[in-house]
PDB file of N, CA and C in Angstrom:
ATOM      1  N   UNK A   1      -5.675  46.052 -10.228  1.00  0.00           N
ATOM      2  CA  UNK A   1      -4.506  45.209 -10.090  1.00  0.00           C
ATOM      3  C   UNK A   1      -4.302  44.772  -8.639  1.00  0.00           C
ATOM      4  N   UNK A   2      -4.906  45.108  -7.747  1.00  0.00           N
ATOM      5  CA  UNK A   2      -4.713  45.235  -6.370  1.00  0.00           C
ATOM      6  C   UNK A   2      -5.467  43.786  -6.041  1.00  0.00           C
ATOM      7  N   UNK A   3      -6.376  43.784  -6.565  1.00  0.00           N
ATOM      8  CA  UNK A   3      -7.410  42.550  -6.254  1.00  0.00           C
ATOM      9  C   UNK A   3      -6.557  41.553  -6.977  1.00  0.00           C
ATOM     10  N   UNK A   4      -5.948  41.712  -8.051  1.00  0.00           N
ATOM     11  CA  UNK A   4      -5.309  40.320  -8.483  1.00  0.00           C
ATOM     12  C   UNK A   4      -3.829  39.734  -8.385  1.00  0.00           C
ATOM     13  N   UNK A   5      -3.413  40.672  -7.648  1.00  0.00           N
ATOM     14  CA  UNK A   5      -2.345  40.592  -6.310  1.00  0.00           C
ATOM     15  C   UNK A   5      -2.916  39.655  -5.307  1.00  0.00           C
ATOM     16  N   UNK A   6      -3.808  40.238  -4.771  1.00  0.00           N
ATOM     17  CA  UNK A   6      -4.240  39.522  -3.541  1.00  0.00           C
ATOM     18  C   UNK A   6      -4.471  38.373  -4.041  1.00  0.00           C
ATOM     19  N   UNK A   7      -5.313  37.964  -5.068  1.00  0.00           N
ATOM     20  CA  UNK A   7      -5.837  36.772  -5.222  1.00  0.00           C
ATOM     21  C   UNK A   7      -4.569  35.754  -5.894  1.00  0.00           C
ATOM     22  N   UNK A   8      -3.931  36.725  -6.325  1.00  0.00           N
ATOM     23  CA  UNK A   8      -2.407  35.364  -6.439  1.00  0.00           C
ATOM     24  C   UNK A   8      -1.795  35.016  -5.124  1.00  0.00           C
ATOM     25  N   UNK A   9      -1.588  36.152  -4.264  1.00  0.00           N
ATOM     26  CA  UNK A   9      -1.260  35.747  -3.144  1.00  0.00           C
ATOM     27  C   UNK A   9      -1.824  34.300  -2.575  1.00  0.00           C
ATOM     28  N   UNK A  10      -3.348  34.425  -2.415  1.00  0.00           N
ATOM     29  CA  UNK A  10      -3.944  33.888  -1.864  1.00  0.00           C
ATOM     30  C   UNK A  10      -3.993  32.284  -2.734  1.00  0.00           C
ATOM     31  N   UNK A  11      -3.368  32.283  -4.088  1.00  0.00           N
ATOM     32  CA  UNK A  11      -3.355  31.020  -4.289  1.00  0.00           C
ATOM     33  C   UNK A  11      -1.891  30.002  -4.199  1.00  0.00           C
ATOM     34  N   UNK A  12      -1.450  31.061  -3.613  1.00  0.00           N
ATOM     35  CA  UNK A  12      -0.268  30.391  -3.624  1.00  0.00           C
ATOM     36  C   UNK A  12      -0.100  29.278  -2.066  1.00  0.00           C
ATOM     37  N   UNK A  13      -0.353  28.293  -2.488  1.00  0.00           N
ATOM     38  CA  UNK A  13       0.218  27.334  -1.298  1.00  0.00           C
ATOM     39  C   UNK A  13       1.011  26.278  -0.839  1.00  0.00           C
ATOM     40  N   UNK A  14       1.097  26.376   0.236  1.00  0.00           N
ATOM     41  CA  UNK A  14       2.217  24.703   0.565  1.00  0.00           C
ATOM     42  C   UNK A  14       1.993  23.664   0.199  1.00  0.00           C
ATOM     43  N   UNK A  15       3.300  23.243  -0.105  1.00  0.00           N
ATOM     44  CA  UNK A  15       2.626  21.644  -0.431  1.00  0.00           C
ATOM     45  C   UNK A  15       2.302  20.955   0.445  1.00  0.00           C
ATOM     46  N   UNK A  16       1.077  20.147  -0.272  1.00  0.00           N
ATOM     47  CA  UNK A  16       0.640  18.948   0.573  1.00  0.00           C
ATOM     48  C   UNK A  16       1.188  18.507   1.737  1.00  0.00           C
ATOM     49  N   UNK A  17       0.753  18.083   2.772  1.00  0.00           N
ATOM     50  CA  UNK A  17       1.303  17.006   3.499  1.00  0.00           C
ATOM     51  C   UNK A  17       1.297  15.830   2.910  1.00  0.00           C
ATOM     52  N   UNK A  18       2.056  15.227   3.338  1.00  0.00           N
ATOM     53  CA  UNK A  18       2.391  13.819   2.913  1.00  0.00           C
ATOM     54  C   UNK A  18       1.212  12.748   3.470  1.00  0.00           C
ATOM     55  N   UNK A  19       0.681  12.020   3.320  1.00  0.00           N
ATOM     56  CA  UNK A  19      -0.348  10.979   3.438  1.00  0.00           C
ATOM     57  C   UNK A  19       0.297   9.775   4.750  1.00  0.00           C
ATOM     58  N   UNK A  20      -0.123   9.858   5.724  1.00  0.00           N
ATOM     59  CA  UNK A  20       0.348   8.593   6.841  1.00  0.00           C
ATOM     60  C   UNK A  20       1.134   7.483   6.000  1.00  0.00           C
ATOM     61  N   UNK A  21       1.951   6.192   5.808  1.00  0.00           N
ATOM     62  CA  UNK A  21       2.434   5.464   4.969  1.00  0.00           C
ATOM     63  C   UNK A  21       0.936   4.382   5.237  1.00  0.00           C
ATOM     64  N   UNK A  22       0.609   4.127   6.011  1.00  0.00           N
ATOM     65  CA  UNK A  22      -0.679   3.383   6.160  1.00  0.00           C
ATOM     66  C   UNK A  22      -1.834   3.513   4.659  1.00  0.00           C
ATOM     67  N   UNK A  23      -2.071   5.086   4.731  1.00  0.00           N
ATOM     68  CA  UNK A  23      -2.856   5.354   4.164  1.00  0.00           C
ATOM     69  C   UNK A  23      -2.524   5.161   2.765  1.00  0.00           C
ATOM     70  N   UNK A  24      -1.489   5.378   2.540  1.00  0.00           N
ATOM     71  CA  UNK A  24      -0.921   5.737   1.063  1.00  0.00           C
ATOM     72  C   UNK A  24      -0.630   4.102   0.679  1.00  0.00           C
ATOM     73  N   UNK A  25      -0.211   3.104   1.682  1.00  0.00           N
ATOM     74  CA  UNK A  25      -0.081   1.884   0.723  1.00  0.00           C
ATOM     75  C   UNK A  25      -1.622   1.390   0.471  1.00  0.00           C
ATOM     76  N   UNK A  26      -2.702   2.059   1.371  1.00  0.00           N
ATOM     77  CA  UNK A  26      -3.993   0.955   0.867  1.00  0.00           C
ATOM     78  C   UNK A  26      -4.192   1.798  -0.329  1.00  0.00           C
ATOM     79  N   UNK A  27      -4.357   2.998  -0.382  1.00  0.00           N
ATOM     80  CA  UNK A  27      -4.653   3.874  -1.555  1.00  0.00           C
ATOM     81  C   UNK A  27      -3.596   3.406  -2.684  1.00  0.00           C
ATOM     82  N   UNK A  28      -2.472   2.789  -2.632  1.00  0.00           N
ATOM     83  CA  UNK A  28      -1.941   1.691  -3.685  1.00  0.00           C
ATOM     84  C   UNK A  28      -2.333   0.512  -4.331  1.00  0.00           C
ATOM     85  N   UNK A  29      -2.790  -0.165  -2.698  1.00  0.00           N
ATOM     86  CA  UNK A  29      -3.609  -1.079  -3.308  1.00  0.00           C
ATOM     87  C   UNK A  29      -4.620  -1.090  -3.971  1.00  0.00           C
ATOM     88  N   UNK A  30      -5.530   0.021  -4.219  1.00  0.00           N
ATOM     89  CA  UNK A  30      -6.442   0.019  -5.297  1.00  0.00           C
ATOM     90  C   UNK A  30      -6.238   0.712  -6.396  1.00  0.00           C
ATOM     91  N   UNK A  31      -4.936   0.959  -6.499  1.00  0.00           N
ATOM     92  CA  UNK A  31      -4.508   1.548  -8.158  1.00  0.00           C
ATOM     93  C   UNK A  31      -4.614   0.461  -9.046  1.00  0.00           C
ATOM     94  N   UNK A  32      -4.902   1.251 -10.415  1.00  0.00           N
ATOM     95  CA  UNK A  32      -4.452   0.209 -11.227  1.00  0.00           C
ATOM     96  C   UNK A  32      -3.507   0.140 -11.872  1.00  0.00           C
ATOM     97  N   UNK A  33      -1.927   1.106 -11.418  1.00  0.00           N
ATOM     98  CA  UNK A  33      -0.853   0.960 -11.497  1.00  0.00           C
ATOM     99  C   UNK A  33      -0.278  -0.472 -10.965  1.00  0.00           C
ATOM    100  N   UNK A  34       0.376  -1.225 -11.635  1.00  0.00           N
ATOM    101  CA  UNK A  34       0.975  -2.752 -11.034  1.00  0.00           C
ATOM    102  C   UNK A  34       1.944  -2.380 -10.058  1.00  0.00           C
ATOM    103  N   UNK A  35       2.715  -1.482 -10.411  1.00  0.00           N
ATOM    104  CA  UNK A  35       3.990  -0.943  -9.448  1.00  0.00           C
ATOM    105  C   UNK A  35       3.432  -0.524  -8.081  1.00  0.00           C
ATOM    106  N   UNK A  36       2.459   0.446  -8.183  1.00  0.00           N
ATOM    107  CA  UNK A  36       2.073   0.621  -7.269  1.00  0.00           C
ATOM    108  C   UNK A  36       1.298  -0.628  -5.923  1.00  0.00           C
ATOM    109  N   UNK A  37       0.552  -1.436  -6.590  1.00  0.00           N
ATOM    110  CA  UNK A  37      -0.222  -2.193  -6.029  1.00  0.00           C
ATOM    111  C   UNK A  37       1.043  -3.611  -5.509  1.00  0.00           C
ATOM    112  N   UNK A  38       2.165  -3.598  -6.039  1.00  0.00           N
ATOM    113  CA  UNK A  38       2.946  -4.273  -5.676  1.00  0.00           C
ATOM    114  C   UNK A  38       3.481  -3.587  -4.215  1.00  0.00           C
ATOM    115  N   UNK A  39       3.954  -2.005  -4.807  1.00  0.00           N
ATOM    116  CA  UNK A  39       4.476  -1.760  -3.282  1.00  0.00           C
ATOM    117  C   UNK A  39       3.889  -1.926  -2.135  1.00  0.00           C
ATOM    118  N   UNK A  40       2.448  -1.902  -2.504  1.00  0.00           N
ATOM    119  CA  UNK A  40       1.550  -2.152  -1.500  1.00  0.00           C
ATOM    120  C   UNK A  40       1.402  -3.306  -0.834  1.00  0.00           C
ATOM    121  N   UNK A  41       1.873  -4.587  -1.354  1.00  0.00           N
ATOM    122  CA  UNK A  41       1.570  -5.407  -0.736  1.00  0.00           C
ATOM    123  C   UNK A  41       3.262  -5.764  -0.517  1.00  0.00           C
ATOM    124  N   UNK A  42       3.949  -5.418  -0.667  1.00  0.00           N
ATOM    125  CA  UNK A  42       5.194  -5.555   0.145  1.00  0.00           C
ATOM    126  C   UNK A  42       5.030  -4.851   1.396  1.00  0.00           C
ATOM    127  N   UNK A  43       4.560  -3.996   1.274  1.00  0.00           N
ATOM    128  CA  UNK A  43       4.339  -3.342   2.880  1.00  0.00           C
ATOM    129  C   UNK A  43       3.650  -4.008   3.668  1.00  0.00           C
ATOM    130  N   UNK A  44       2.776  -4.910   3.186  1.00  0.00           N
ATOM    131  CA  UNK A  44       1.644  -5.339   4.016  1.00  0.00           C
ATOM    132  C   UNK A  44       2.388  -6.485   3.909  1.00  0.00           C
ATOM    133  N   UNK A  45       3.284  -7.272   3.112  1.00  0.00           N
ATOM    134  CA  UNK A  45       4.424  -8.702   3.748  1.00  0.00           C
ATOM    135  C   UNK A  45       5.054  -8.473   4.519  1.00  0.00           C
ATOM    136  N   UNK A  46       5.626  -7.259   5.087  1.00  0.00           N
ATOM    137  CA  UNK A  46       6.327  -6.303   5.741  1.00  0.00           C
ATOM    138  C   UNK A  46       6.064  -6.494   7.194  1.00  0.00           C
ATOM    139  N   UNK A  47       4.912  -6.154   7.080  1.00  0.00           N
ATOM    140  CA  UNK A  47       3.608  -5.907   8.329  1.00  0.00           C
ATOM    141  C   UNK A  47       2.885  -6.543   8.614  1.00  0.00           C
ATOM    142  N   UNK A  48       3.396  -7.659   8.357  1.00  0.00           N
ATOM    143  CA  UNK A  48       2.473  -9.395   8.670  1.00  0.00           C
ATOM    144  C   UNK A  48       1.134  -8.648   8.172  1.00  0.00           C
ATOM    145  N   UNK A  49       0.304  -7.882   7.544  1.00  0.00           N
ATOM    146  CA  UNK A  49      -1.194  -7.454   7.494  1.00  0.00           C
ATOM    147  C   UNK A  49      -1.678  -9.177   6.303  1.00  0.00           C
ATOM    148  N   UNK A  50      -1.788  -9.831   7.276  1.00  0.00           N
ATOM    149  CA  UNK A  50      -2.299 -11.001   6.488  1.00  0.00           C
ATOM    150  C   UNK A  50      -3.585 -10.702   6.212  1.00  0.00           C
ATOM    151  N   UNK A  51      -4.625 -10.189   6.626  1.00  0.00           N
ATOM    152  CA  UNK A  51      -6.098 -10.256   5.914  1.00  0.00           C
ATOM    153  C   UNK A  51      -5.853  -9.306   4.696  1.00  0.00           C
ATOM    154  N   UNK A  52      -5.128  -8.249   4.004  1.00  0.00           N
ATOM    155  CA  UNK A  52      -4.716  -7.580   2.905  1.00  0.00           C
ATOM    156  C   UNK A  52      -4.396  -8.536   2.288  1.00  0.00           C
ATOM    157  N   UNK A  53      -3.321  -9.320   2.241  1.00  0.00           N
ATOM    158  CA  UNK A  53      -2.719 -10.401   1.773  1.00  0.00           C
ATOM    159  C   UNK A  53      -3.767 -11.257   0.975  1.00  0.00           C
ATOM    160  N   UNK A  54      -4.738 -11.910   1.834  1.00  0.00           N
ATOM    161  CA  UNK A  54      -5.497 -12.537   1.407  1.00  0.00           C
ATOM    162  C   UNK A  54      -6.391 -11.894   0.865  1.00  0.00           C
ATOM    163  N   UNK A  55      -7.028 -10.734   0.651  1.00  0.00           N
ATOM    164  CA  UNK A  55      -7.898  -9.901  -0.096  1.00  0.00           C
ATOM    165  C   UNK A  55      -7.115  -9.816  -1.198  1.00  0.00           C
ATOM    166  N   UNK A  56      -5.811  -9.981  -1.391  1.00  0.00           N
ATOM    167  CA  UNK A  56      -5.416  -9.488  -2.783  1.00  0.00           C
ATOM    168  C   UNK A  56      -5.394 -10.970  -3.773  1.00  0.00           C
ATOM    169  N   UNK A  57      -5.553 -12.362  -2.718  1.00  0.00           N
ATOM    170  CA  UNK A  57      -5.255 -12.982  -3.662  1.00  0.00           C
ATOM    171  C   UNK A  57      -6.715 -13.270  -4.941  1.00  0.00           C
ATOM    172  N   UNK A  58      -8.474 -12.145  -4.457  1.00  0.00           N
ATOM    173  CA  UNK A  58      -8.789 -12.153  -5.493  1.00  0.00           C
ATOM    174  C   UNK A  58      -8.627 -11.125  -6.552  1.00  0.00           C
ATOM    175  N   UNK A  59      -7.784 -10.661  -6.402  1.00  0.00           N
ATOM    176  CA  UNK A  59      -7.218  -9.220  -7.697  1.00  0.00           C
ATOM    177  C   UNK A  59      -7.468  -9.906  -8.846  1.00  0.00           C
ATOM    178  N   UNK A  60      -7.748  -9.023  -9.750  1.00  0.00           N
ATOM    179  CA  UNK A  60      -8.066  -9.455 -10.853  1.00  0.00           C
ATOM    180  C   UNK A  60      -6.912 -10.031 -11.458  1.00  0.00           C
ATOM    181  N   UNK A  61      -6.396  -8.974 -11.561  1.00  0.00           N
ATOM    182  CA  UNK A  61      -4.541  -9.258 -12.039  1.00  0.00           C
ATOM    183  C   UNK A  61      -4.119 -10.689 -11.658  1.00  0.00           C
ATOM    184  N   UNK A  62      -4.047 -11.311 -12.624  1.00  0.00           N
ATOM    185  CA  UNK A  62      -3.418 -12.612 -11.723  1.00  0.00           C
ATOM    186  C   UNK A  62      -1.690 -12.689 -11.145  1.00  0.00           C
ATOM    187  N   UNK A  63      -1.130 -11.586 -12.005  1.00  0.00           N
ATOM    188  CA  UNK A  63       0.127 -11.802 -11.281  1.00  0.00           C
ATOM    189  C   UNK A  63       0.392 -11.461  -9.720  1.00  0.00           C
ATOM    190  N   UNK A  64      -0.760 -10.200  -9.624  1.00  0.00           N
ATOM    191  CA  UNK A  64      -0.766  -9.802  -8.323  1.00  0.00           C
ATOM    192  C   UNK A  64      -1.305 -10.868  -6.988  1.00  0.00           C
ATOM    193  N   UNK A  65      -2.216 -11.735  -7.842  1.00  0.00           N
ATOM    194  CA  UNK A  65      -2.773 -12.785  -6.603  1.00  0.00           C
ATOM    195  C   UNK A  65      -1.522 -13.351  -6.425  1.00  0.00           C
ATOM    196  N   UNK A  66      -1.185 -14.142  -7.644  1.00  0.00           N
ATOM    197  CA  UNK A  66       0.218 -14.520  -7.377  1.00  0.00           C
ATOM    198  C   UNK A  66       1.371 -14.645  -6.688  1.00  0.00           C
ATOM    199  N   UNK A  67       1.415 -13.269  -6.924  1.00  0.00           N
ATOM    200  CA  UNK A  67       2.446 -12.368  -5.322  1.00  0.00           C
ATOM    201  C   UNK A  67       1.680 -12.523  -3.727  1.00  0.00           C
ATOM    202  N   UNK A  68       0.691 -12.562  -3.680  1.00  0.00           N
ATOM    203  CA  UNK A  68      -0.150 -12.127  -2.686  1.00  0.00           C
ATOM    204  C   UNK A  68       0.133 -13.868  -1.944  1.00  0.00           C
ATOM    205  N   UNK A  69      -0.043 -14.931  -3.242  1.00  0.00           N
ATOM    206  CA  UNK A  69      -0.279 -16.144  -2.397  1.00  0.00           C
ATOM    207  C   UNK A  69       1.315 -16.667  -1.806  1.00  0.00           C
ATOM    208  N   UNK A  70       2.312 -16.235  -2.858  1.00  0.00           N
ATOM    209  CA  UNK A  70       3.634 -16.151  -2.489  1.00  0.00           C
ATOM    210  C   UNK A  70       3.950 -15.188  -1.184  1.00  0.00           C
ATOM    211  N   UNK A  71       3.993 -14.318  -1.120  1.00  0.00           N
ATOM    212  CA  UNK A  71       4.083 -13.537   0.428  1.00  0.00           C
ATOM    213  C   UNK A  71       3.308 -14.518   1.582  1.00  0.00           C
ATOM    214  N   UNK A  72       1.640 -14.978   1.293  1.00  0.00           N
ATOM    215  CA  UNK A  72       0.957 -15.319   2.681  1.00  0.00           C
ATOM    216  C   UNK A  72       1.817 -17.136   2.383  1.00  0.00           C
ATOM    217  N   UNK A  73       2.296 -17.541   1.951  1.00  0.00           N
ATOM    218  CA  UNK A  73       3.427 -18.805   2.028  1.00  0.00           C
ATOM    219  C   UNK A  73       4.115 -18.264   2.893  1.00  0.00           C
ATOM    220  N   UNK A  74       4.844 -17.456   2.225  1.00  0.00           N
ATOM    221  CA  UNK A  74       6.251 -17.091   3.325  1.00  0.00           C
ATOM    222  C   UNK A  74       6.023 -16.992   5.040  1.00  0.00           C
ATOM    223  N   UNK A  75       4.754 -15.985   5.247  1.00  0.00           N
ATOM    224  CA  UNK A  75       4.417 -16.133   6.115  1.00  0.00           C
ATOM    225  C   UNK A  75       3.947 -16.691   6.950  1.00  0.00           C
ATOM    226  N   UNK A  76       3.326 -18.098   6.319  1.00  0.00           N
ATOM    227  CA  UNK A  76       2.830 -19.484   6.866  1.00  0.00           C
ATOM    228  C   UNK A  76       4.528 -19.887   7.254  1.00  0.00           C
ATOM    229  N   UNK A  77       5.122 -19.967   6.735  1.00  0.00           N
ATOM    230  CA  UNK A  77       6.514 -20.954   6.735  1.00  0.00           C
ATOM    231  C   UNK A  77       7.174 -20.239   8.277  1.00  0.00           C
ATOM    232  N   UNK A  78       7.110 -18.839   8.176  1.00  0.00           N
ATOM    233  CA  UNK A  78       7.610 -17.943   9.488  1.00  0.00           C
ATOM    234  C   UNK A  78       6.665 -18.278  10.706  1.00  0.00           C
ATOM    235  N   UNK A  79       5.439 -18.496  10.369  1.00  0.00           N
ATOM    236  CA  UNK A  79       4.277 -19.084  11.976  1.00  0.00           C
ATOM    237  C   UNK A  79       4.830 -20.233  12.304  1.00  0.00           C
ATOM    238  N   UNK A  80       4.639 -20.919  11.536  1.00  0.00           N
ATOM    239  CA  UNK A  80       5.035 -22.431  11.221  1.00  0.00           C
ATOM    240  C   UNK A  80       6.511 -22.832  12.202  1.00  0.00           C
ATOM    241  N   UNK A  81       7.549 -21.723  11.804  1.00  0.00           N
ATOM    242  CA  UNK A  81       9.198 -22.174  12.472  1.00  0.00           C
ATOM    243  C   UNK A  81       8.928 -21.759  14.081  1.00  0.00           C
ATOM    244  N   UNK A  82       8.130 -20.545  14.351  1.00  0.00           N
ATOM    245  CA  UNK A  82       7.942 -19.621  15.708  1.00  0.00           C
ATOM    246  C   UNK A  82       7.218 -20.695  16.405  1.00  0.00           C
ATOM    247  N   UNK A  83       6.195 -21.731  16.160  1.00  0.00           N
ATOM    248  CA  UNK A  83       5.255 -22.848  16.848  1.00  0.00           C
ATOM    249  C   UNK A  83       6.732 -23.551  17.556  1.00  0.00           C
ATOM    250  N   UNK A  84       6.908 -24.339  15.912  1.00  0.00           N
ATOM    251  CA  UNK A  84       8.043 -25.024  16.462  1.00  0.00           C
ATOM    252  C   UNK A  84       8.571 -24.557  17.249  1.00  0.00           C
ATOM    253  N   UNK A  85       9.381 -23.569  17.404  1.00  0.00           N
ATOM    254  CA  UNK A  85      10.380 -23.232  18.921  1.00  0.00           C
ATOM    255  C   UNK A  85      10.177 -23.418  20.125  1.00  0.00           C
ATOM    256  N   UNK A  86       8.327 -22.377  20.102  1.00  0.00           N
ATOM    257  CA  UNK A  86       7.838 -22.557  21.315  1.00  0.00           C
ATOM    258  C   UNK A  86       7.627 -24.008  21.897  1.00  0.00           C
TER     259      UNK A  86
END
């Protein structure tokens, strides 16, 4: 019984660390959860990460290109006003 003490001991551990947010939205982006792969690219509309953006608009999913070509708009329209000013 001594040995299987120890060895419960020994399996008992902490949880995980949590994943950088970096890491965890690209590891979204290749789910094939929709929810997920959405949050992902809100983060990356978020984070101006325009070359993500444009990688998603070949997703298979078409709603997701969708989103993808709607976000890199928005973000054309935001370069677009910042020119102007300057």
């Amino acid at each position: 019984m001594n040995n299987w003490a120890k060895a419960k001991k020994l399996a008992k551990t902490s949880k995980p660390k949590p994943l950088d947010p970096a890491v965890q939205h690209h590891e979204w982006f290749y789910s094939e959860k929709r929810e997920e792969v959405l949050k992902a690219l809100e983060y990356y509309n978020k984070h101006n990460v325009v070359f993500m953006l444009e990688k998603a608009l070949k997703h298979k999913d078409p709603v997701m290109a969708a989103k993808a070509k709607e976000y890199l708009d928005g973000l054309g329209r935001v370069r677009n006003n910042a020119e102007k000013v300057k």
